[in-house]
Protein backbone atom coordinates (compact mmCIF):
# COMPACT_ATOMS: atom_id res chain seq x y z
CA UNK A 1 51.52 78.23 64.62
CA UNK A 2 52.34 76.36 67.63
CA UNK A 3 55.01 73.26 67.74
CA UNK A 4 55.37 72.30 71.12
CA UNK A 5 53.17 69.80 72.76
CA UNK A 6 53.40 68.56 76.48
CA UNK A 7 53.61 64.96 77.21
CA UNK A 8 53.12 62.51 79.96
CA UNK A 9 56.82 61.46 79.75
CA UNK A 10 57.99 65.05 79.85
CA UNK A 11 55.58 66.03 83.11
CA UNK A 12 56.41 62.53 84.67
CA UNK A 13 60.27 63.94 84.39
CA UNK A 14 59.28 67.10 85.55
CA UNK A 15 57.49 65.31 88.84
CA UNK A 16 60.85 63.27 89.52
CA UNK A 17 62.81 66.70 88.94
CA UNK A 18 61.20 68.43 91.67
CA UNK A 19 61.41 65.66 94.22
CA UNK A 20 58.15 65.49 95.32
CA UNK A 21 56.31 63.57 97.51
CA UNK A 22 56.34 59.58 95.88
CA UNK A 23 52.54 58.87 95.83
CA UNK A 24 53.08 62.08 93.82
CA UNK A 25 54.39 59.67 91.03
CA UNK A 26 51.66 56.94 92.00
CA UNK A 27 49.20 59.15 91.64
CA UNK A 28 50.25 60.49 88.09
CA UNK A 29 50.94 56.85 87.09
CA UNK A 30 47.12 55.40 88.78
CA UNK A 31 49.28 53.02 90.55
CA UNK A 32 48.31 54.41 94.29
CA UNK A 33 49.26 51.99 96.56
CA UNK A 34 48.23 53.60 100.25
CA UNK A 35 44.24 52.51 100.66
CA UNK A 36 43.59 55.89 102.27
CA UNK A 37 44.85 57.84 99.47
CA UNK A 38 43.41 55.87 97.22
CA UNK A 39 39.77 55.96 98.26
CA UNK A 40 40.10 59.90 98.26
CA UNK A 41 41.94 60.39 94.91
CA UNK A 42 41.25 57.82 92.31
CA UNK A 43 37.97 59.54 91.84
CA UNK A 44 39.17 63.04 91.80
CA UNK A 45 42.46 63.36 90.47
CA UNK A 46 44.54 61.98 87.64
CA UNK A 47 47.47 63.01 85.11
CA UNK A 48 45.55 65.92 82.52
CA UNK A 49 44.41 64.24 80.11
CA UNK A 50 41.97 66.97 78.83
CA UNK A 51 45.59 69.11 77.90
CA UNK A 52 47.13 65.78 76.66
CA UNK A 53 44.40 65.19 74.56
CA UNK A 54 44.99 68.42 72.57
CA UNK A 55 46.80 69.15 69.85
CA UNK A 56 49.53 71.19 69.85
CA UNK A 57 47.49 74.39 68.56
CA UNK A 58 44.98 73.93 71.41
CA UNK A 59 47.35 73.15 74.00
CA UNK A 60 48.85 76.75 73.28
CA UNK A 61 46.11 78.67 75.03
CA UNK A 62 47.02 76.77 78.59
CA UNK A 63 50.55 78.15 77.89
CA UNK A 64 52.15 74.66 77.95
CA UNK A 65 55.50 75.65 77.59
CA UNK A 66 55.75 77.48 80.59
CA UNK A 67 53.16 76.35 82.86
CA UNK A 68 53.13 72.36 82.96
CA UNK A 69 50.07 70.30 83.68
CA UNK A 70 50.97 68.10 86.32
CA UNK A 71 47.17 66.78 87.44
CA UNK A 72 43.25 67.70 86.82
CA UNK A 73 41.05 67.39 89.80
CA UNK A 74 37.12 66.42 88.47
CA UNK A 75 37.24 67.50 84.79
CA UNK A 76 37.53 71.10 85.26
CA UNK A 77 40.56 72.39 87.55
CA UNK A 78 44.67 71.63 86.61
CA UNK A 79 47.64 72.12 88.65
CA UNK A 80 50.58 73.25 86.94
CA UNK A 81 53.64 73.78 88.23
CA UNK A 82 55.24 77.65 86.74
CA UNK A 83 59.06 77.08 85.28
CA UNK A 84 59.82 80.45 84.68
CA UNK A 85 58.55 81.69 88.76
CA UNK A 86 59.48 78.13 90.16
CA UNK A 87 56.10 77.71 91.78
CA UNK A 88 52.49 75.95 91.31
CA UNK A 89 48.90 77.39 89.94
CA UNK A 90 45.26 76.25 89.52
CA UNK A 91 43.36 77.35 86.83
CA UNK A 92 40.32 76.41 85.56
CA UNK A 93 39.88 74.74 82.29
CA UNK A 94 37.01 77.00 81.01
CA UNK A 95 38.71 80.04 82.32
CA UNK A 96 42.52 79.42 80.71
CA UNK A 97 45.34 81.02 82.86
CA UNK A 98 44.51 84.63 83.90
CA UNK A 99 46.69 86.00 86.41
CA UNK A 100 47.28 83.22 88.69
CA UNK A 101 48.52 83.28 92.41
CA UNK A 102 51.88 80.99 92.87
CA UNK A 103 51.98 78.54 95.94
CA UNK A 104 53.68 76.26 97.26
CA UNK A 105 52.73 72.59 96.50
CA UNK A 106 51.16 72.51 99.79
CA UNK A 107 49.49 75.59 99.17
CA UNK A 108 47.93 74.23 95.17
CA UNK A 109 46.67 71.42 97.31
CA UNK A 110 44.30 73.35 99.84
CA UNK A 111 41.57 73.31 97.80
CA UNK A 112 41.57 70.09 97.27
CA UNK A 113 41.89 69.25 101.18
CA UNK A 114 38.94 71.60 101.85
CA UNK A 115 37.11 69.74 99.14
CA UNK A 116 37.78 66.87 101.26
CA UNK A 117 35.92 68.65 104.66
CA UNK A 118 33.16 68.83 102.21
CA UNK A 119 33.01 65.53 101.67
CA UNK A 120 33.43 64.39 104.92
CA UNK A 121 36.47 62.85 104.97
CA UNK A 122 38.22 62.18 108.85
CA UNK A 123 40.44 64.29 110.05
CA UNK A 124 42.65 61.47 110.60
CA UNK A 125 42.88 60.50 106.90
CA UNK A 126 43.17 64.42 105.40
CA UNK A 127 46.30 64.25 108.32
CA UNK A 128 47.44 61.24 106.66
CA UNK A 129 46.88 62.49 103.35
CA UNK A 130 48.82 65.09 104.03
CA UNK A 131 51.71 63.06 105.29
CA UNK A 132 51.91 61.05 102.52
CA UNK A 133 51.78 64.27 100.30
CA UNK A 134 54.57 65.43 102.64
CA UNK A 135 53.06 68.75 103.58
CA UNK A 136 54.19 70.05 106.66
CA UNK A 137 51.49 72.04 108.06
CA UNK A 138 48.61 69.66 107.39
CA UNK A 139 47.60 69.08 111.26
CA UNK A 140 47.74 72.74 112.12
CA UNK A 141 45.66 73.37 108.93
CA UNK A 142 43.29 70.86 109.96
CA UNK A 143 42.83 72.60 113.34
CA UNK A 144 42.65 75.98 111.83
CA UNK A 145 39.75 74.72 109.85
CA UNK A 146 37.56 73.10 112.37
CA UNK A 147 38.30 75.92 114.68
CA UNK A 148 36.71 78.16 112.01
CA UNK A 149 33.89 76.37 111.15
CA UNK A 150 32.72 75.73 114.95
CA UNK A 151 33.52 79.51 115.89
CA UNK A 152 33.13 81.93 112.58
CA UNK A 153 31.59 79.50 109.97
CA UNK A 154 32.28 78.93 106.99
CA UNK A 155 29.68 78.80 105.22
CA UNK A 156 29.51 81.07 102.81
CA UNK A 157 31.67 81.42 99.47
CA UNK A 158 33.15 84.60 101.06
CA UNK A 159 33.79 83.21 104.44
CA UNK A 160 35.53 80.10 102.83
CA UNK A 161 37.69 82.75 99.79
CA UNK A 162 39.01 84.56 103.85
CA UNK A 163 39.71 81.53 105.13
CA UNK A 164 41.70 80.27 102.22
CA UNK A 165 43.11 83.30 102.15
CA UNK A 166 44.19 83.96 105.38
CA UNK A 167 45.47 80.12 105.79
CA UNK A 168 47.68 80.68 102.30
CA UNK A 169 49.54 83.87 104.25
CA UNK A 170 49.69 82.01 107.75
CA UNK A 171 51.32 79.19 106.58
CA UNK A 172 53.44 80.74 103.56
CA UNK A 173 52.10 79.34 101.22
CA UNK A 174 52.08 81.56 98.51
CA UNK A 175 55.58 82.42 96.54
């Protein structure tokens, strides 16, 4: 019988705790102020409301007390951020938490910046994205990826899960 249930106040503490980037904060509170950022995020991401919306009960199989929602991209996909390993995870909704990879907060964001290649987004913005994000490897990332897609492709599920890959151990991003 589960007691403990995650709020916004305690993830919003959580947020300020680990000293992340601002619009980190504006982007958990739907208060994003950069146009840019905006435009690419308001659709996409927000706090996690489908694990706030559980009870307590149901909130136990995303292992709340340990692994803290901090956003949901689309309806399907959370970040959390690990307290006991000090790092961040994706995990799928559908799928729970099932032996998940730790990253960096740069790293829990690739995804999402390859969703935004997808879609089309400049290079320019995903840079400035990035910036405001305060990743540090955003511009060599973005060259890494357009240099793949022009020369190797990446167009196939596999050739995108070796990019990924191979970005997350170039650029340390996994814990």
């Amino acid at each position: 019988m589960a007691t403990f249930q995650i709020t916004e106040a305690e993830v919003k503490d959580l947020i300020k705790k680990l000293n992340l980037a601002p619009i980190i904060l504006e982007i958990f509170d739907e208060q994003i102020v950069d146009e840019i950022a905006m435009d690419e995020f308001r659709k996409r991401i927000s706090k996690p409301y489908s694990i706030f919306t559980l009870d307590s009960n149901e909130q136990e199989a995303y292992q709340v007390q340990r692994f803290i929602p901090i956003f949901e991209f689309g309806s399907d996909r959370i970040i959390a951020y690990d307290l006991e390993n000090k790092g961040f995870i994706n995990y799928s909704l559908e799928e729970g938490i099932q032996s998940p990879t730790l990253l960096t907060f740069e790293g829990v964001f690739l995804e999402e910046m390859i969703a935004m290649f997808e879609n089309e987004v400049s290079e320019s913005d995903i840079i400035h994205i990035g910036k405001l994000l305060g990743f540090k490897h955003t511009e060599s990332i973005v060259e890494d990826y357009l240099e793949s897609e022009e020369n190797d492709g990446l167009s196939t599920f596999e050739e995108m899960d070796a990019w990924t890959e191979k970005t997350l151990d170039k650029y340390h991003l996994k814990i």
